[in-house]
C-alpha atoms as a PDB file:
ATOM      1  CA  UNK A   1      67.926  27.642  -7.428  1.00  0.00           C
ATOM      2  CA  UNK A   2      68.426  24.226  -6.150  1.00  0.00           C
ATOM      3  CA  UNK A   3      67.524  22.573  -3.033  1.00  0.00           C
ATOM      4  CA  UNK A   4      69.747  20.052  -1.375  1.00  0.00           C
ATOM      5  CA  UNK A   5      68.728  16.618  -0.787  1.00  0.00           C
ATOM      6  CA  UNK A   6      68.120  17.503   3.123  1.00  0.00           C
ATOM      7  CA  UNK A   7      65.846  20.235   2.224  1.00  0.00           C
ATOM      8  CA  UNK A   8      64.458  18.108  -0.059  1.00  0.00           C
ATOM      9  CA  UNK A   9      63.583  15.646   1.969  1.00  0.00           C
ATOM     10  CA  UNK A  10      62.479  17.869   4.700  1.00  0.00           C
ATOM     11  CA  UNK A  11      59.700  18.815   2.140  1.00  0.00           C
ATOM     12  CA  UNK A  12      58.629  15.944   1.247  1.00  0.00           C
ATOM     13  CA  UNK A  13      57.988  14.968   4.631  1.00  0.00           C
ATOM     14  CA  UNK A  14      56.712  18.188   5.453  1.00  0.00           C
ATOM     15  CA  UNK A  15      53.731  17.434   2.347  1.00  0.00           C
ATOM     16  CA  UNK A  16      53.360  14.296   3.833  1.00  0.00           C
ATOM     17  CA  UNK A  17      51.960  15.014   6.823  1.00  0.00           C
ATOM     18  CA  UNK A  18      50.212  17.673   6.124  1.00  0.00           C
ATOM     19  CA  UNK A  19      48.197  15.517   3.891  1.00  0.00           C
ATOM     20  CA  UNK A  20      47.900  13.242   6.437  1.00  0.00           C
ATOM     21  CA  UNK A  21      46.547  15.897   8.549  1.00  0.00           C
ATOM     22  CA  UNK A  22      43.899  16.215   6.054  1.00  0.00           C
ATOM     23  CA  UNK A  23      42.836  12.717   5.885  1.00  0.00           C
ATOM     24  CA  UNK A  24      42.189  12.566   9.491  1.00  0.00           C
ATOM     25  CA  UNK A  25      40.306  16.020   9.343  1.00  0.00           C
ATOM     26  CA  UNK A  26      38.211  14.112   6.220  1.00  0.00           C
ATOM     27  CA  UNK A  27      37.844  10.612   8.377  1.00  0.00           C
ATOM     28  CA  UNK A  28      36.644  12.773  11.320  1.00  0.00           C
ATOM     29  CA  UNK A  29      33.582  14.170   9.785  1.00  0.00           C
ATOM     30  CA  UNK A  30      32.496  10.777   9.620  1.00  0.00           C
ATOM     31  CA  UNK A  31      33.058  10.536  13.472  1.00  0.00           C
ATOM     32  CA  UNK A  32      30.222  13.748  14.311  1.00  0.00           C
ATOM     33  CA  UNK A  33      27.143  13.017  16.355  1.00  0.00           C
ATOM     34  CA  UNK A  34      25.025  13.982  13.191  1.00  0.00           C
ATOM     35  CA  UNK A  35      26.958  11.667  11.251  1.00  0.00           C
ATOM     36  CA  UNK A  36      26.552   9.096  13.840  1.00  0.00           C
ATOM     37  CA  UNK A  37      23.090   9.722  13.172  1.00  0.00           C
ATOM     38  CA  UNK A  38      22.777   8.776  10.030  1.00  0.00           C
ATOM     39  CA  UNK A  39      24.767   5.621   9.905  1.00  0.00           C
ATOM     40  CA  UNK A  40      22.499   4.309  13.358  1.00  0.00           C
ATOM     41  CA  UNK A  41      19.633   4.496  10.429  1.00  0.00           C
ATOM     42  CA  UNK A  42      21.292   3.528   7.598  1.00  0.00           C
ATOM     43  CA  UNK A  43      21.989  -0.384  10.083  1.00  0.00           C
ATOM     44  CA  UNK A  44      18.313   0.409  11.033  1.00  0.00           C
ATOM     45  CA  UNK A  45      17.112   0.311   7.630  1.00  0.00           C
ATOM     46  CA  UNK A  46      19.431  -3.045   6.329  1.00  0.00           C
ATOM     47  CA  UNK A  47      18.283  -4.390   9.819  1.00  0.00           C
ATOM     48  CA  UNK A  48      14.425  -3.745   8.585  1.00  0.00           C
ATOM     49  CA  UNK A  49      14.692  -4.834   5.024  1.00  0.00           C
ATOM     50  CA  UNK A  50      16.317  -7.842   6.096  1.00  0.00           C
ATOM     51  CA  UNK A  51      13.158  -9.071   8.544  1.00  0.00           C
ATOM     52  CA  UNK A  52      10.535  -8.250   5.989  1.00  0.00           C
ATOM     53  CA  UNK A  53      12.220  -9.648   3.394  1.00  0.00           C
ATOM     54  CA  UNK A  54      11.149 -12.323   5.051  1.00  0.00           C
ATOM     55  CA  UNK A  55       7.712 -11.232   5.567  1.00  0.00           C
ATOM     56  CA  UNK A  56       5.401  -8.636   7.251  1.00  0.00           C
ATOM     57  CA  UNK A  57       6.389  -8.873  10.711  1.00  0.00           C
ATOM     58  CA  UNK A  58       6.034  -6.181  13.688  1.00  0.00           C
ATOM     59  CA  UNK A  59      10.171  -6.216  14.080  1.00  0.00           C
ATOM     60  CA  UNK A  60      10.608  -4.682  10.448  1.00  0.00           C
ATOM     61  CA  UNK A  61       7.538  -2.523  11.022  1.00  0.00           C
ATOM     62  CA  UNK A  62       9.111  -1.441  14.267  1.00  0.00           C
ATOM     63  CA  UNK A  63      13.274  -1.559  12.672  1.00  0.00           C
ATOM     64  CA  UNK A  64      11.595   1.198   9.707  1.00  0.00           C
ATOM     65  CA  UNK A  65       9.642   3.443  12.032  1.00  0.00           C
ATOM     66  CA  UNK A  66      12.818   4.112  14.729  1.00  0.00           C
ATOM     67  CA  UNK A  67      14.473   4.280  11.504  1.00  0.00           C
ATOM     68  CA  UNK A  68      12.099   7.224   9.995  1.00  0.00           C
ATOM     69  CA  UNK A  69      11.842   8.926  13.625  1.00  0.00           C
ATOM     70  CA  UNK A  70      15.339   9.582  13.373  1.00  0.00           C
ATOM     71  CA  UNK A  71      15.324  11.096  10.376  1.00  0.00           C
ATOM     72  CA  UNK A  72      15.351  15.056  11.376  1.00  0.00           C
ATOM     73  CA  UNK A  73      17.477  14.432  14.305  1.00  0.00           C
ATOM     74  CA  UNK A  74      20.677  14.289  12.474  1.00  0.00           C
ATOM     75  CA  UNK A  75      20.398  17.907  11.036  1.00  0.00           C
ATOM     76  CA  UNK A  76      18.739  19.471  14.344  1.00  0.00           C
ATOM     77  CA  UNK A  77      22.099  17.947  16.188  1.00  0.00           C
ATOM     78  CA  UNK A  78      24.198  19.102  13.555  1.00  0.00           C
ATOM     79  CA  UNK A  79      22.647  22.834  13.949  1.00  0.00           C
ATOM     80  CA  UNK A  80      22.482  22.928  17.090  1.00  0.00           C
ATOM     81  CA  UNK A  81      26.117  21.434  17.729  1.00  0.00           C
ATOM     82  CA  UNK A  82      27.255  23.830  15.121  1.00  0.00           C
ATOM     83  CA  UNK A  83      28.308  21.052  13.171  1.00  0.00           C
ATOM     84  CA  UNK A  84      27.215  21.524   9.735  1.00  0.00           C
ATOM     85  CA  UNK A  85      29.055  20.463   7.238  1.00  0.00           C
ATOM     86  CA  UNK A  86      28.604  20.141   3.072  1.00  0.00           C
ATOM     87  CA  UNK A  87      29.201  16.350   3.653  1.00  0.00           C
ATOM     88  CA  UNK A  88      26.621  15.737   6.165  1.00  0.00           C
ATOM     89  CA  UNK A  89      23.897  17.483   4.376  1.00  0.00           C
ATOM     90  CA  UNK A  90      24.659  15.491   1.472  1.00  0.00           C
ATOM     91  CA  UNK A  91      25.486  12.492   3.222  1.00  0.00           C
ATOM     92  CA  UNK A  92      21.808  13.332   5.228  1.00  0.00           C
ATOM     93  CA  UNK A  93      20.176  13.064   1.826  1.00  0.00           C
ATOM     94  CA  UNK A  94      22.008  10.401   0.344  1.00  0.00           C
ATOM     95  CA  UNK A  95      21.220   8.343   3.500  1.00  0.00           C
ATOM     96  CA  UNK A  96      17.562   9.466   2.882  1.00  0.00           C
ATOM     97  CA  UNK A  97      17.267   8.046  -0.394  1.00  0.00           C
ATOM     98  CA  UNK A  98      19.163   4.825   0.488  1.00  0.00           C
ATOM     99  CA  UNK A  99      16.868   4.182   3.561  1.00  0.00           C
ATOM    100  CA  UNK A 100      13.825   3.664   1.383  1.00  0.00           C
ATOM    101  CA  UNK A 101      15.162   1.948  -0.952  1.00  0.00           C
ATOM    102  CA  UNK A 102      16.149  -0.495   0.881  1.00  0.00           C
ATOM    103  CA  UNK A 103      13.187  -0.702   3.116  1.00  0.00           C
ATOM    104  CA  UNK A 104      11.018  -0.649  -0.883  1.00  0.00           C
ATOM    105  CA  UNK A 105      13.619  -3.774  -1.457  1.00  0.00           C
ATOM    106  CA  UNK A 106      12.421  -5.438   1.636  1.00  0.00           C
ATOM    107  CA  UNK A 107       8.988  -5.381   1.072  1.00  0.00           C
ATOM    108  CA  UNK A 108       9.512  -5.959  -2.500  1.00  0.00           C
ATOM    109  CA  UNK A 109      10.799  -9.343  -1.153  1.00  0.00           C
ATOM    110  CA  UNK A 110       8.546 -10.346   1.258  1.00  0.00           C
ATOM    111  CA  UNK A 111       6.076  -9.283  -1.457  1.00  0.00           C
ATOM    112  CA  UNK A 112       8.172 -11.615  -3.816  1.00  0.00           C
ATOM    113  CA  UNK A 113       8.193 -14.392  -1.436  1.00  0.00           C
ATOM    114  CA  UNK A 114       4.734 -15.195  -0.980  1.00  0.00           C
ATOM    115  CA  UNK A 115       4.198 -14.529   2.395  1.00  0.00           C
ATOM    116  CA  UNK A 116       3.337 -10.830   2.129  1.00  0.00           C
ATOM    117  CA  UNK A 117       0.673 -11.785  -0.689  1.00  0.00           C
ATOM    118  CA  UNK A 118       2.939 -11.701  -3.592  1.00  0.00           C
ATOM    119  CA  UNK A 119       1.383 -14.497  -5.483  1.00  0.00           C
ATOM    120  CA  UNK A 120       3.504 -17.804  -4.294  1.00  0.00           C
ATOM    121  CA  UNK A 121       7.175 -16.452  -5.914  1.00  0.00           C
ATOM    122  CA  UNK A 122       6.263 -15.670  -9.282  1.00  0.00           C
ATOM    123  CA  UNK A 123       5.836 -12.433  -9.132  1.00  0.00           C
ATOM    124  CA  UNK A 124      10.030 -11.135  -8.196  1.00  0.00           C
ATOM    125  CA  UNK A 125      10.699 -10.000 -11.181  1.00  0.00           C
ATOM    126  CA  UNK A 126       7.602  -7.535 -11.169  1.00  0.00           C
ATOM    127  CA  UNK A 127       7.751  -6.444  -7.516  1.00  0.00           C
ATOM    128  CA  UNK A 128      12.184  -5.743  -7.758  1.00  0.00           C
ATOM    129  CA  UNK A 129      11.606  -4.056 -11.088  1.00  0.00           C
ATOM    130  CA  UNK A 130       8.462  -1.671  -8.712  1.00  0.00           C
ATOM    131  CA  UNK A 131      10.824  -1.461  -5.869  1.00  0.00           C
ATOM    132  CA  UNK A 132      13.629  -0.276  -7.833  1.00  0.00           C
ATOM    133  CA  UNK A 133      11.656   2.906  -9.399  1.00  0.00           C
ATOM    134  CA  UNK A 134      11.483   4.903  -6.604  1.00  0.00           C
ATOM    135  CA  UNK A 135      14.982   4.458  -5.475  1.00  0.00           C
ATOM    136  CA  UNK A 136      16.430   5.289  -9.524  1.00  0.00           C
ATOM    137  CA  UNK A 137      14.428   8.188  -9.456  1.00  0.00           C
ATOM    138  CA  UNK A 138      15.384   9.947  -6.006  1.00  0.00           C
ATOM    139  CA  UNK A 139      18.402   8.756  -7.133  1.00  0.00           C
ATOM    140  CA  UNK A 140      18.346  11.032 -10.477  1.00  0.00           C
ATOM    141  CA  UNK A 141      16.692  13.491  -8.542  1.00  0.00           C
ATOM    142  CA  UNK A 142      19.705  13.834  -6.428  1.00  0.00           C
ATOM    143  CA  UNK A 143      22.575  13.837  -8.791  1.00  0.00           C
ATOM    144  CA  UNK A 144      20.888  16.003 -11.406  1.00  0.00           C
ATOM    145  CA  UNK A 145      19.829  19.148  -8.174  1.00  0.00           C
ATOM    146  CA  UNK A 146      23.511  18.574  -6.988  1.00  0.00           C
ATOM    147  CA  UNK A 147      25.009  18.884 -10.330  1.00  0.00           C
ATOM    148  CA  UNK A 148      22.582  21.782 -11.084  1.00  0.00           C
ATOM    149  CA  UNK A 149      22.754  23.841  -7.455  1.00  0.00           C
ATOM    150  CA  UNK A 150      26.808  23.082  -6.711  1.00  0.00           C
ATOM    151  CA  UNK A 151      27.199  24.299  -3.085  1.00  0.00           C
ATOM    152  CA  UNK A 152      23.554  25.968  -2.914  1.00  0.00           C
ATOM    153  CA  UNK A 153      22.048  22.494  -3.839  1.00  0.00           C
ATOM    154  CA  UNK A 154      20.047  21.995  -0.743  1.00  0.00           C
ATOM    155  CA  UNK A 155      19.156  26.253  -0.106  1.00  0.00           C
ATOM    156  CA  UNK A 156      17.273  26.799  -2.695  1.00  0.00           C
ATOM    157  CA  UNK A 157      19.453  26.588  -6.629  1.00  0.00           C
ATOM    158  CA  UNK A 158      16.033  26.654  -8.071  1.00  0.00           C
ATOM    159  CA  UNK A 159      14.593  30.040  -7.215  1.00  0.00           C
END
């Protein structure tokens, strides 16, 4: 059986846009309210470690607490939106574990720095090597559940 060059074609195209169907229903998820969510905390979060990097200062204290607040509303808006998907409750997660590592970094910095009491500068090495524990760890923790629980991951892989 062989197909003409027409209905060849007409294939071809045909696989073409359905996978471009598919890359818009993939860039989409990105685009839910949840989702939204979770990247408003993610800027929070580089928006707090950036100001105290520089040193204790209400602004970072008040950047990481909006930032934490926000924290459950992602995956009430995604239940109650019926918009739960296996990327957003990883992405929720991985957010999660990004978020305070980056707001560890920030005071690790400041700490660094000398201005938050870190001892005049000398002490970066110690206070990135402290900040970077918890964030390798969650980090672990994640991969190694995920790779464990496949699609139950987050319900409960473990009982």
């Amino acid at each position: 059986m062989s197909l003409s060059a027409a209905s060849l074609a007409a294939r071809v195209s045909q696989e073409q846009e359905m996978s471009r169907a598919a890359a818009s229903d993939h860039f989409k998820v990105l685009l839910l309210p949840p989702n939204l969510v979770s990247h408003a905390r993610l800027a929070l979060a580089l928006a707090a470690a950036a100001s105290s990097a520089r040193g204790p200062c209400v602004l970072a204290l008040c950047l990481a607490t909006a930032c934490i607040a926000l924290d459950p509303l992602d995956g009430w808006l995604a239940r109650r939106l019926g918009q739960q998907t296996a990327f957003g409750a990883l992405y929720d997660v991985a957010i999660d574990n990004l978020v305070r590592a980056l707001l560890w970094a920030g005071a690790a910095a400041g700490a660094a720095s000398g201005i938050g009491g870190g001892g005049g500068g000398g002490g970066a090495p110690f206070w990135a090597a402290w900040a970077a524990v918890p964030a390798v760890l969650e980090g672990l923790t994640l991969a190694c559940t995920h790779a464990v629980g496949g699609a139950a991951w987050k319900t409960g892989c473990f009982r």
